[in-house]
N, C-alpha and C. Protein backbone atom coordinates (compact mmCIF):
# COMPACT_ATOMS: atom_id res chain seq x y z
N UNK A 1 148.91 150.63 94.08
CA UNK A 1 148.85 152.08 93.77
C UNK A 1 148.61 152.27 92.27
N UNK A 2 147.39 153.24 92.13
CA UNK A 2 147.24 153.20 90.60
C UNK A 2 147.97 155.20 90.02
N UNK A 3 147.99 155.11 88.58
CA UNK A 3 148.85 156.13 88.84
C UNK A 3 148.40 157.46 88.62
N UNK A 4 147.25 157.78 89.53
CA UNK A 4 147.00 158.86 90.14
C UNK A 4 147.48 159.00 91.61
N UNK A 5 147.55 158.07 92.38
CA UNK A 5 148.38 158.27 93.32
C UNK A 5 149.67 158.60 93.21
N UNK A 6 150.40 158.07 92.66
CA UNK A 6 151.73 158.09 91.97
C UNK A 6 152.15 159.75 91.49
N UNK A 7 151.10 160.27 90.91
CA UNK A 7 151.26 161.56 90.71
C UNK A 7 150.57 162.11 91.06
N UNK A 8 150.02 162.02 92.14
CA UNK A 8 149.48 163.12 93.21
C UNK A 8 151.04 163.05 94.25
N UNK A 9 151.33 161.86 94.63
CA UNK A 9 152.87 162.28 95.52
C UNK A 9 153.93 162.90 94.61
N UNK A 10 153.85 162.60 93.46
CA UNK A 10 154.89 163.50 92.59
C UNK A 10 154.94 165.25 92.92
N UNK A 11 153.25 165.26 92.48
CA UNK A 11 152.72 166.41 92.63
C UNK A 11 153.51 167.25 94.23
N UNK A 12 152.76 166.67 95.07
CA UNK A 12 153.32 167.01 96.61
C UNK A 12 154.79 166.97 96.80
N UNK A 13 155.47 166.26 96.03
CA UNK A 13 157.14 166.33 97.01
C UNK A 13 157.57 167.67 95.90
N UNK A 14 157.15 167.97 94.61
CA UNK A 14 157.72 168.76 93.54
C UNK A 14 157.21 170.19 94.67
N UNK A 15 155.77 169.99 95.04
CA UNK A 15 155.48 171.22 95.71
C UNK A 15 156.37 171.62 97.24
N UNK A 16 156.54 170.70 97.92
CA UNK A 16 157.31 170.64 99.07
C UNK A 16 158.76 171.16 98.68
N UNK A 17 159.09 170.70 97.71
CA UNK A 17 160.39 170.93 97.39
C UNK A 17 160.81 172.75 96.74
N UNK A 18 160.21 172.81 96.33
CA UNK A 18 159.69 174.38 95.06
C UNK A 18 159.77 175.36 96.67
N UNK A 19 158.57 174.93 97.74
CA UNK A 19 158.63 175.50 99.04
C UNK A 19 159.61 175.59 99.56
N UNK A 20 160.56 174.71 99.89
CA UNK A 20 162.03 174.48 100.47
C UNK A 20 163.14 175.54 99.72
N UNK A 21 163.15 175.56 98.45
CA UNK A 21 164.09 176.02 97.69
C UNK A 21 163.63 177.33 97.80
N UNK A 22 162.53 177.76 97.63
CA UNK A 22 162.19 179.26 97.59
C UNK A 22 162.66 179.76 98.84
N UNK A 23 162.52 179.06 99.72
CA UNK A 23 162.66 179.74 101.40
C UNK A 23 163.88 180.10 101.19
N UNK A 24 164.94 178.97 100.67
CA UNK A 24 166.40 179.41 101.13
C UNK A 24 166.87 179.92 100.47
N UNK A 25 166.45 180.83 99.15
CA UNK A 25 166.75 181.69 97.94
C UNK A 25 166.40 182.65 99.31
N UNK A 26 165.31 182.95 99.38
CA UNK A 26 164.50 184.37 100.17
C UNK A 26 165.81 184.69 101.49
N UNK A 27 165.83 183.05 102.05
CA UNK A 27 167.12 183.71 103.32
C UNK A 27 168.47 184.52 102.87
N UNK A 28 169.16 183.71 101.76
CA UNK A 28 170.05 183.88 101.30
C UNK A 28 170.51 185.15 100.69
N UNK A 29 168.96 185.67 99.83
CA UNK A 29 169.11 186.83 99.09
C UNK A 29 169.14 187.87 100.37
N UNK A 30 168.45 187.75 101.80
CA UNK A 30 167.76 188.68 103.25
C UNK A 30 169.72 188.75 103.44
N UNK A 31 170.11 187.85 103.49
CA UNK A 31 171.66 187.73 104.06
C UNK A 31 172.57 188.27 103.24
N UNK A 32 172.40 188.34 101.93
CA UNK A 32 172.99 189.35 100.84
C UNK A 32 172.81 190.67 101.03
N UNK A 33 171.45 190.71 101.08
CA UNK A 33 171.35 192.32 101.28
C UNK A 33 171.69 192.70 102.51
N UNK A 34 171.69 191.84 103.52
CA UNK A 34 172.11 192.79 105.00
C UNK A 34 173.41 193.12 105.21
């Protein structure tokens, strides 16, 4: 693996993750306000 691969999966799990965390801010804040 040269290290553009390396940080292209960096890239992807930082984005996967950013996705994950936002969702459960968005539920959390839906469950605050209700």
């Amino acid at each position: 693996m040269n290290w553009i691969d390396i940080l292209i999966i960096i890239l992807l799990l930082i984005s996967i993750g950013m996705g994950i965390w936002r969702g459960f801010i968005h539920e959390t804040l839906s469950l605050l306000a209700w």
